[in-house]
PDB file of N, CA and C in Angstrom:
ATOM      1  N   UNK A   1      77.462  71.072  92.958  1.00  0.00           N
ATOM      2  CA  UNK A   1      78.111  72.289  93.390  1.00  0.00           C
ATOM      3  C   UNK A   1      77.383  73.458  92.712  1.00  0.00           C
ATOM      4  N   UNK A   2      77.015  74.452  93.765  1.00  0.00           N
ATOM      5  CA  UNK A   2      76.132  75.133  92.959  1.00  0.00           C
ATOM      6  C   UNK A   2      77.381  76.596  92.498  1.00  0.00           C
ATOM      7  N   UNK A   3      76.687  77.667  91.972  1.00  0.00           N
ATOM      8  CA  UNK A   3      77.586  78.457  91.122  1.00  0.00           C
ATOM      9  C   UNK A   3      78.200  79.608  92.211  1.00  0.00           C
ATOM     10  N   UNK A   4      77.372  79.595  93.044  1.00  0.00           N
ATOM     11  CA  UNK A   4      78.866  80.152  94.604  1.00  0.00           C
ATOM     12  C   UNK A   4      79.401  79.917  94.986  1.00  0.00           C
ATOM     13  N   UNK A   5      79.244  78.456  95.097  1.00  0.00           N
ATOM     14  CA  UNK A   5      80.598  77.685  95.524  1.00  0.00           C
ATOM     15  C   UNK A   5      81.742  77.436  94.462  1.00  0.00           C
ATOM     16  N   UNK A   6      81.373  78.120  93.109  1.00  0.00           N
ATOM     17  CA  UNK A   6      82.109  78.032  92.039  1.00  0.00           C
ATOM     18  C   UNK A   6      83.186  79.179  92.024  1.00  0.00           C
ATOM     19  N   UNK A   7      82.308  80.119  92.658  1.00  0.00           N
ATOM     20  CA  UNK A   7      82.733  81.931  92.392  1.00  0.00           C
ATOM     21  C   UNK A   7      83.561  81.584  93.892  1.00  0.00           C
ATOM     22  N   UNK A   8      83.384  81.254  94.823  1.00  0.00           N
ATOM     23  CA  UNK A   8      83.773  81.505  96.146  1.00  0.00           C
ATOM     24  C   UNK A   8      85.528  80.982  96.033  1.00  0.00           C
ATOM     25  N   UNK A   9      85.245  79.469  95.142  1.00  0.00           N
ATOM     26  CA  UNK A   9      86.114  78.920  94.881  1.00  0.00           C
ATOM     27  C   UNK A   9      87.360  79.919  94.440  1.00  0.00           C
ATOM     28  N   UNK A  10      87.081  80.277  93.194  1.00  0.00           N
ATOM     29  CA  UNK A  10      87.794  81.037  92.333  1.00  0.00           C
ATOM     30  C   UNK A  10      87.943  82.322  93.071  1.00  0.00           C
ATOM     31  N   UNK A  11      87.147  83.067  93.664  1.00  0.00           N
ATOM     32  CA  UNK A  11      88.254  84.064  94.373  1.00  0.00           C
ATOM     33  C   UNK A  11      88.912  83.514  95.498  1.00  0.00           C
ATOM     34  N   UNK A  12      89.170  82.153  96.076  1.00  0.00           N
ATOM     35  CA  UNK A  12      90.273  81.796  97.169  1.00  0.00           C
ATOM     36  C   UNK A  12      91.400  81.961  96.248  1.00  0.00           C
ATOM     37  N   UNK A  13      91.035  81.459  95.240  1.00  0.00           N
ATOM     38  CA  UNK A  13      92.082  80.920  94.109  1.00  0.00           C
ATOM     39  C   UNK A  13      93.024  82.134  94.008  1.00  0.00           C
ATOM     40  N   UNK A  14      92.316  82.790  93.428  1.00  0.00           N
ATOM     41  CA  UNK A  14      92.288  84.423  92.904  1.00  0.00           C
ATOM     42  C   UNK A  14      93.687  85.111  94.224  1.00  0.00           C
ATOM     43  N   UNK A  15      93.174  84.746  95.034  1.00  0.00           N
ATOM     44  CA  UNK A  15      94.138  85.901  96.750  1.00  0.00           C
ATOM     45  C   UNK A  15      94.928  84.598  96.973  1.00  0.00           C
ATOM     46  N   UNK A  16      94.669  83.378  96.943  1.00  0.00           N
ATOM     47  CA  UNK A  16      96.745  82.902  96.927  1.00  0.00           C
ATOM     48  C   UNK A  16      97.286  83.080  96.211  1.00  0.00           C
ATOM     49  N   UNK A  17      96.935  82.721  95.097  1.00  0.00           N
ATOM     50  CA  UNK A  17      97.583  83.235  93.501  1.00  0.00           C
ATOM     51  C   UNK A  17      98.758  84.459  93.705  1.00  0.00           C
ATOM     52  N   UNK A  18      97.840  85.801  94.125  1.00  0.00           N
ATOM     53  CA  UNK A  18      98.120  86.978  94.619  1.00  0.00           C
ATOM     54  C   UNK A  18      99.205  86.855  95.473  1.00  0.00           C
ATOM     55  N   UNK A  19      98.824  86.368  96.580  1.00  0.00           N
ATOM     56  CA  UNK A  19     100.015  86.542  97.923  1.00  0.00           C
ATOM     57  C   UNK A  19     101.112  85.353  97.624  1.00  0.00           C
ATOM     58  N   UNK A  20     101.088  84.714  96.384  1.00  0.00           N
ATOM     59  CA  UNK A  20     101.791  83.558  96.624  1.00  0.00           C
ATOM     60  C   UNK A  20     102.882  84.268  94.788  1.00  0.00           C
ATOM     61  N   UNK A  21     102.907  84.830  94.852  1.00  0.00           N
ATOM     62  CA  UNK A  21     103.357  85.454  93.183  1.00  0.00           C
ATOM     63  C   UNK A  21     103.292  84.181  92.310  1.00  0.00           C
ATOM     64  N   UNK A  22     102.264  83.284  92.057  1.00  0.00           N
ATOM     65  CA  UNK A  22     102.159  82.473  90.842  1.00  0.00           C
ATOM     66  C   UNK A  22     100.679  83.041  90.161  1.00  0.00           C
ATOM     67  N   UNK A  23     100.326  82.097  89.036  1.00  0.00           N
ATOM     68  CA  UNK A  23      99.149  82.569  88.448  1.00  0.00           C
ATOM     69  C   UNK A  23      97.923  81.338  88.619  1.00  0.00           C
ATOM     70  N   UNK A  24      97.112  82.052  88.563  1.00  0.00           N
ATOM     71  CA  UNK A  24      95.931  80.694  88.608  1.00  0.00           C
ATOM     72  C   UNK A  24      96.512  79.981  87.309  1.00  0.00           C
ATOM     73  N   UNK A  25      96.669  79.834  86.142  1.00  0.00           N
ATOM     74  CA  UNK A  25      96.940  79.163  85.353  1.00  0.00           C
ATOM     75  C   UNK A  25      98.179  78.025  85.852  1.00  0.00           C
ATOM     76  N   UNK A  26      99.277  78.619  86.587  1.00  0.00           N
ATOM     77  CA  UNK A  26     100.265  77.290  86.692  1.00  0.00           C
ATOM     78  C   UNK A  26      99.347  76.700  87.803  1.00  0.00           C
ATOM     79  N   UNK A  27      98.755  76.729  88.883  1.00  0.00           N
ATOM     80  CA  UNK A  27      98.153  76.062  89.836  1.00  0.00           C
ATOM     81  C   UNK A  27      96.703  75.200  89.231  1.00  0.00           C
ATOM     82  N   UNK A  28      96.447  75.296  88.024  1.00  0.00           N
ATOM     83  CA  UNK A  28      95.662  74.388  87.787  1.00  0.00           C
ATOM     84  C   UNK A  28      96.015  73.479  86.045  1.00  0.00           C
ATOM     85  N   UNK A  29      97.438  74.003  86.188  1.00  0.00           N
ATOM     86  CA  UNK A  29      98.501  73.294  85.284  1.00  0.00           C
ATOM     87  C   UNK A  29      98.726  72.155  85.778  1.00  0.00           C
ATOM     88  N   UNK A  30      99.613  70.873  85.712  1.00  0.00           N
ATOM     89  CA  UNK A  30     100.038  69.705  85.308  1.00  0.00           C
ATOM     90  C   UNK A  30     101.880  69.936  85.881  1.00  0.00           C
ATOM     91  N   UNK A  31     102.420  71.345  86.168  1.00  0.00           N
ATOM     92  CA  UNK A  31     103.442  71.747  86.769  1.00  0.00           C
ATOM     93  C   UNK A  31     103.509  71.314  88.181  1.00  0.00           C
ATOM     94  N   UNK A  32     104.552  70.606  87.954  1.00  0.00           N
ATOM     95  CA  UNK A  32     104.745  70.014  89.528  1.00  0.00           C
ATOM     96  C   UNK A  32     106.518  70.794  90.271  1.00  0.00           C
ATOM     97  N   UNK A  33     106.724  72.050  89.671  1.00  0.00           N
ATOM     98  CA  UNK A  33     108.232  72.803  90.691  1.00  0.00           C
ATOM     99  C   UNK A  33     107.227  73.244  91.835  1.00  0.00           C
ATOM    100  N   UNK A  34     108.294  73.397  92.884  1.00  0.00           N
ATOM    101  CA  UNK A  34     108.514  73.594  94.012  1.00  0.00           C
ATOM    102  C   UNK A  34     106.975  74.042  94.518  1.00  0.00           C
ATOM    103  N   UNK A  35     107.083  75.734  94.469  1.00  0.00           N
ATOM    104  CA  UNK A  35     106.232  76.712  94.931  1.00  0.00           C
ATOM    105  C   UNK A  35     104.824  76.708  94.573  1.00  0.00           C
ATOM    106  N   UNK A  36     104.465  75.860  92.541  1.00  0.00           N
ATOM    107  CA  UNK A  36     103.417  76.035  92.218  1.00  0.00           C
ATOM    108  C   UNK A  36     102.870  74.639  93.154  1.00  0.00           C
ATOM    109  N   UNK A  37     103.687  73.830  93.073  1.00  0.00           N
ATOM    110  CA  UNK A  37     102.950  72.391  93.292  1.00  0.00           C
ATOM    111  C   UNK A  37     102.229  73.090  95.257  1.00  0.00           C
ATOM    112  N   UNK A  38     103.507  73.220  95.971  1.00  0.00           N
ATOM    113  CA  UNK A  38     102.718  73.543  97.484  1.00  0.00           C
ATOM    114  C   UNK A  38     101.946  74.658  97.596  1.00  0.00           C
ATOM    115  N   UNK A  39     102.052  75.440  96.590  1.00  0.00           N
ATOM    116  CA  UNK A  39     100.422  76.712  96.811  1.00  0.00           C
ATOM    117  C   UNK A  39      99.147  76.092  95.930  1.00  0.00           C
ATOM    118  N   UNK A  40      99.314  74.881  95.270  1.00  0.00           N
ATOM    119  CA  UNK A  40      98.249  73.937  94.478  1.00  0.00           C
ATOM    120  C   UNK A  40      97.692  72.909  95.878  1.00  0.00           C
ATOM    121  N   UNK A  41      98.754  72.860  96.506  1.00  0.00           N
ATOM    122  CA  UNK A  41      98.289  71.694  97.524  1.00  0.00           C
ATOM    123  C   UNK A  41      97.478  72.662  98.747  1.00  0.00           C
ATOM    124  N   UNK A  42      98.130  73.415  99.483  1.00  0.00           N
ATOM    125  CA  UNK A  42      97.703  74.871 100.460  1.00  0.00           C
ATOM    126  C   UNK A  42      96.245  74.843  99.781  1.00  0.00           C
ATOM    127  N   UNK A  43      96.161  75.069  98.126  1.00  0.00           N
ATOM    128  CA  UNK A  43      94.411  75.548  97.884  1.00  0.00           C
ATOM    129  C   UNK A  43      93.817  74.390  97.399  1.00  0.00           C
ATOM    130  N   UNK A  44      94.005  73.346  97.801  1.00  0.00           N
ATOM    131  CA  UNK A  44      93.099  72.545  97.898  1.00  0.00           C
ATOM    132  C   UNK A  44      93.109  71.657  99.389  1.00  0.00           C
ATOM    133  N   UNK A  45      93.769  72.040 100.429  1.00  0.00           N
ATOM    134  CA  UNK A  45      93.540  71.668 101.822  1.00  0.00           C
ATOM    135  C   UNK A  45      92.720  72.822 102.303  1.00  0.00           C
ATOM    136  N   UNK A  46      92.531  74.259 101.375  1.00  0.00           N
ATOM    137  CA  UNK A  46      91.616  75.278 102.138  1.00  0.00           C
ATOM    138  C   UNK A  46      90.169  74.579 101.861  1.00  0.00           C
ATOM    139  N   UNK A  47      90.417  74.687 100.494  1.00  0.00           N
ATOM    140  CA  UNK A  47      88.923  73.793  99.902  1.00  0.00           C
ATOM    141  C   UNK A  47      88.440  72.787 100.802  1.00  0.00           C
ATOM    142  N   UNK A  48      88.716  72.282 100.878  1.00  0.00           N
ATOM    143  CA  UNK A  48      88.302  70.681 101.839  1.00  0.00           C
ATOM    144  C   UNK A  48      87.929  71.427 103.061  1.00  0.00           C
ATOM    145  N   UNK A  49      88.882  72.104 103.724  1.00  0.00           N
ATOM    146  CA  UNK A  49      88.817  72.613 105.332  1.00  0.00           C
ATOM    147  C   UNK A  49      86.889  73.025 105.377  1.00  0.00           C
ATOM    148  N   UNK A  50      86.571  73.855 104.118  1.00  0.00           N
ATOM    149  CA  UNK A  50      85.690  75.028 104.147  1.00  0.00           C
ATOM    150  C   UNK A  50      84.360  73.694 102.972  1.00  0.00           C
ATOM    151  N   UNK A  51      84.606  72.494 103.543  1.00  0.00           N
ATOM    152  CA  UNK A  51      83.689  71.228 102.959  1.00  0.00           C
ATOM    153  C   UNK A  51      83.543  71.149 101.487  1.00  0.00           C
ATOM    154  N   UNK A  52      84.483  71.722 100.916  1.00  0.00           N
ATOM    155  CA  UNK A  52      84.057  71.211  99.423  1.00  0.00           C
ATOM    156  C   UNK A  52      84.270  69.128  99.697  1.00  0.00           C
ATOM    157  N   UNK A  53      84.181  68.509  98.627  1.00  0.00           N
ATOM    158  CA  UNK A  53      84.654  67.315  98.304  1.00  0.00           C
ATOM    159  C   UNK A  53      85.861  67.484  98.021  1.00  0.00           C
ATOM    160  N   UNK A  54      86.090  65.584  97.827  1.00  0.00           N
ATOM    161  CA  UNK A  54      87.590  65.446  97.388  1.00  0.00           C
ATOM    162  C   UNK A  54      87.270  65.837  95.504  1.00  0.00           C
ATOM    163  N   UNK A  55      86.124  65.356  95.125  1.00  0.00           N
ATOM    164  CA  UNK A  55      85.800  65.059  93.901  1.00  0.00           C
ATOM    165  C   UNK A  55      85.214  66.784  93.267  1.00  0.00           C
ATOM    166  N   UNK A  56      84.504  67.702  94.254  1.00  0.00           N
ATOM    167  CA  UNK A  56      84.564  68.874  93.834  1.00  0.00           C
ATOM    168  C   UNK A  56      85.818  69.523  93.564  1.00  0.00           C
ATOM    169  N   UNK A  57      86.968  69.281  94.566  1.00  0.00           N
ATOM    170  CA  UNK A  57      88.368  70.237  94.520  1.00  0.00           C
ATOM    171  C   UNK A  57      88.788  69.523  93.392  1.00  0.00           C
ATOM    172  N   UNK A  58      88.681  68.194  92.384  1.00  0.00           N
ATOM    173  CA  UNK A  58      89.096  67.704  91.680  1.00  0.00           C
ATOM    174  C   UNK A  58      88.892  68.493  90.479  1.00  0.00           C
ATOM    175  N   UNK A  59      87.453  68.859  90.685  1.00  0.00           N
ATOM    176  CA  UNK A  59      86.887  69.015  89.285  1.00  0.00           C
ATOM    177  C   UNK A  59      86.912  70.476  88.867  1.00  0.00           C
ATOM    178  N   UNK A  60      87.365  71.369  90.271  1.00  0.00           N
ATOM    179  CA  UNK A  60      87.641  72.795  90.026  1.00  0.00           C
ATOM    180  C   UNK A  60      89.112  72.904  90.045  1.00  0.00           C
ATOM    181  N   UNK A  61      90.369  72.186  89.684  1.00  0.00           N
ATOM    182  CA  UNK A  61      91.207  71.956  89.772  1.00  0.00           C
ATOM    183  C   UNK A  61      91.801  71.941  88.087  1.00  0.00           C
ATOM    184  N   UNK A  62      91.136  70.860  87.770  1.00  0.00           N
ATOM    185  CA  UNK A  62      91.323  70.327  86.862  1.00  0.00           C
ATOM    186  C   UNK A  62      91.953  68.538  86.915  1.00  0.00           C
ATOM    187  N   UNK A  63      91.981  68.167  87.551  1.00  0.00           N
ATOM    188  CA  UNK A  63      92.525  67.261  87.934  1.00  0.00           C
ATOM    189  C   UNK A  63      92.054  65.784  87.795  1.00  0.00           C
ATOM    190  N   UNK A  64      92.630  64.519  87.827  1.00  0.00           N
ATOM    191  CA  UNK A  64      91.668  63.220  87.002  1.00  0.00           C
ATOM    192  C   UNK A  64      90.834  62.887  87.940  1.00  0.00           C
ATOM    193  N   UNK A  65      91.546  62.630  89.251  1.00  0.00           N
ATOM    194  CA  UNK A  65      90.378  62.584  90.491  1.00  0.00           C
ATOM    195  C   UNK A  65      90.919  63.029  91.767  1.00  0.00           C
ATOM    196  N   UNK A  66      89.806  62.348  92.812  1.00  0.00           N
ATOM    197  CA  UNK A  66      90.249  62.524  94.185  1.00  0.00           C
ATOM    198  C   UNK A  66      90.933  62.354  94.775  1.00  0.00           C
ATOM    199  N   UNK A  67      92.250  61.095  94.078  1.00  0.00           N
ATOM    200  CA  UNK A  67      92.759  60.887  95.038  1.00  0.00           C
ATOM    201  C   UNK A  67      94.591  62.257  94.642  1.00  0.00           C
ATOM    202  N   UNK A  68      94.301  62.695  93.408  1.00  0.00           N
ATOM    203  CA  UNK A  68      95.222  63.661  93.927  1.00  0.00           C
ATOM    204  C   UNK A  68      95.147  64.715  94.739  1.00  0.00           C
ATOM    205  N   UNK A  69      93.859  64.872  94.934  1.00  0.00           N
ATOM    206  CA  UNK A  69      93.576  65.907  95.564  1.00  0.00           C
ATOM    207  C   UNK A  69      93.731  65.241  97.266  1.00  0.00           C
ATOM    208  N   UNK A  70      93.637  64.018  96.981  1.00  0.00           N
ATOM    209  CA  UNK A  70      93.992  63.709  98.972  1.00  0.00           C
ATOM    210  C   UNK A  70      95.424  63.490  99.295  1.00  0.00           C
ATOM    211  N   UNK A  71      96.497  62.971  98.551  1.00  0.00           N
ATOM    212  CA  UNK A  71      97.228  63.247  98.692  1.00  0.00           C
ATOM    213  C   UNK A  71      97.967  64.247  98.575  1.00  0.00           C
ATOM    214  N   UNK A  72      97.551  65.559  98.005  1.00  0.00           N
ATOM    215  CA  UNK A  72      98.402  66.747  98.270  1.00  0.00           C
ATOM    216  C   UNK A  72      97.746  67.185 100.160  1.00  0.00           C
ATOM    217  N   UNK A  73      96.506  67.305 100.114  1.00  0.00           N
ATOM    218  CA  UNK A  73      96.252  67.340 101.291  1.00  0.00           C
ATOM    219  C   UNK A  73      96.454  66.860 102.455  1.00  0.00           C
ATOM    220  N   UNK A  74      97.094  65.352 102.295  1.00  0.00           N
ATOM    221  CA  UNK A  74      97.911  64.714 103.494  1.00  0.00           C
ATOM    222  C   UNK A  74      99.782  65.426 103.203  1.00  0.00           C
ATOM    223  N   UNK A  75      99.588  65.557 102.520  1.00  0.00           N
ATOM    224  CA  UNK A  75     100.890  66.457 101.935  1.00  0.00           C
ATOM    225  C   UNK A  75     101.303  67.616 102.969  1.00  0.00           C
ATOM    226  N   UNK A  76     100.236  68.752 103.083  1.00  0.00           N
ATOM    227  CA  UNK A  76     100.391  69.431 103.839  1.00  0.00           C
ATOM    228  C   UNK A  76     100.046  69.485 105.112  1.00  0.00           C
ATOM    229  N   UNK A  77      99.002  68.366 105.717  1.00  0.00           N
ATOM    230  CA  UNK A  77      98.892  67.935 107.099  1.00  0.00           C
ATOM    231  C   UNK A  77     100.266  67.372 107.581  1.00  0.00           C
ATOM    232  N   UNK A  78     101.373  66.292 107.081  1.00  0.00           N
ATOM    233  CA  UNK A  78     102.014  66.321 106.879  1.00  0.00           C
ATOM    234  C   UNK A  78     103.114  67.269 107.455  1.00  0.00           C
ATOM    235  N   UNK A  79     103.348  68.115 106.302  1.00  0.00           N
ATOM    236  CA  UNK A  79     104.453  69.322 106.522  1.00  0.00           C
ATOM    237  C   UNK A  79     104.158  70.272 108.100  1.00  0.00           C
ATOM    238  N   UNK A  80     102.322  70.876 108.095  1.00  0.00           N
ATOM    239  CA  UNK A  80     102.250  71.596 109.237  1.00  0.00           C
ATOM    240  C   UNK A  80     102.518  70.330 110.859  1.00  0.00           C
ATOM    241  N   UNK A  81     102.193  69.223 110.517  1.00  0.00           N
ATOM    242  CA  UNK A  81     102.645  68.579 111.915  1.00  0.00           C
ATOM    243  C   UNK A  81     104.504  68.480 111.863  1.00  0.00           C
ATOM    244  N   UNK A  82     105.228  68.805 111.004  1.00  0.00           N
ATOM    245  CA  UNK A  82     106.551  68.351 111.702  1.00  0.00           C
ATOM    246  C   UNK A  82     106.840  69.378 111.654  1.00  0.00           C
ATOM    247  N   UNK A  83     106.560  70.496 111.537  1.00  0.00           N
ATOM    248  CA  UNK A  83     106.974  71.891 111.863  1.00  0.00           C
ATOM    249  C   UNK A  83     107.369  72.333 113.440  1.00  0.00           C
TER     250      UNK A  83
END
């Protein structure tokens, strides 16, 4: 991953954070309430959408691996199909 896809990362981060009133810090916290956990899951189904990896969104996350990062993402495929 080179260092724009680092920066690009971090300002998606940066404008949900924003529109979502949490902080980048609880979204790459270990906090699993309500709002932080589904605007943690939302920015890492953008990630993927826009080709990062499962193992890049992991590692800009903070997270142990990929597969949390695929299950929040079937998480919200999920939620938008029974809508």
């Amino acid at each position: 991953m080179d260092e724009k896809q680092i920066q690009d990362a971090k300002s998606i981060l940066s404008e949900l954070c924003k529109s979502n009133n949490v902080t980048e810090k609880d979204i790459l916290s270990y906090k699993r309430n309500g709002n932080i956990a589904l605007v943690r899951m939302v920015y890492y189904t953008i990630l993927k959408e826009l080709g990062y990896s499962l193992n890049q969104i992991a590692m800009l996350t903070n997270k142990c691996d990929h597969t949390t990062v695929l299950s929040g993402i079937r998480r919200i495929i999920s939620l938008i199909q029974s809508e």
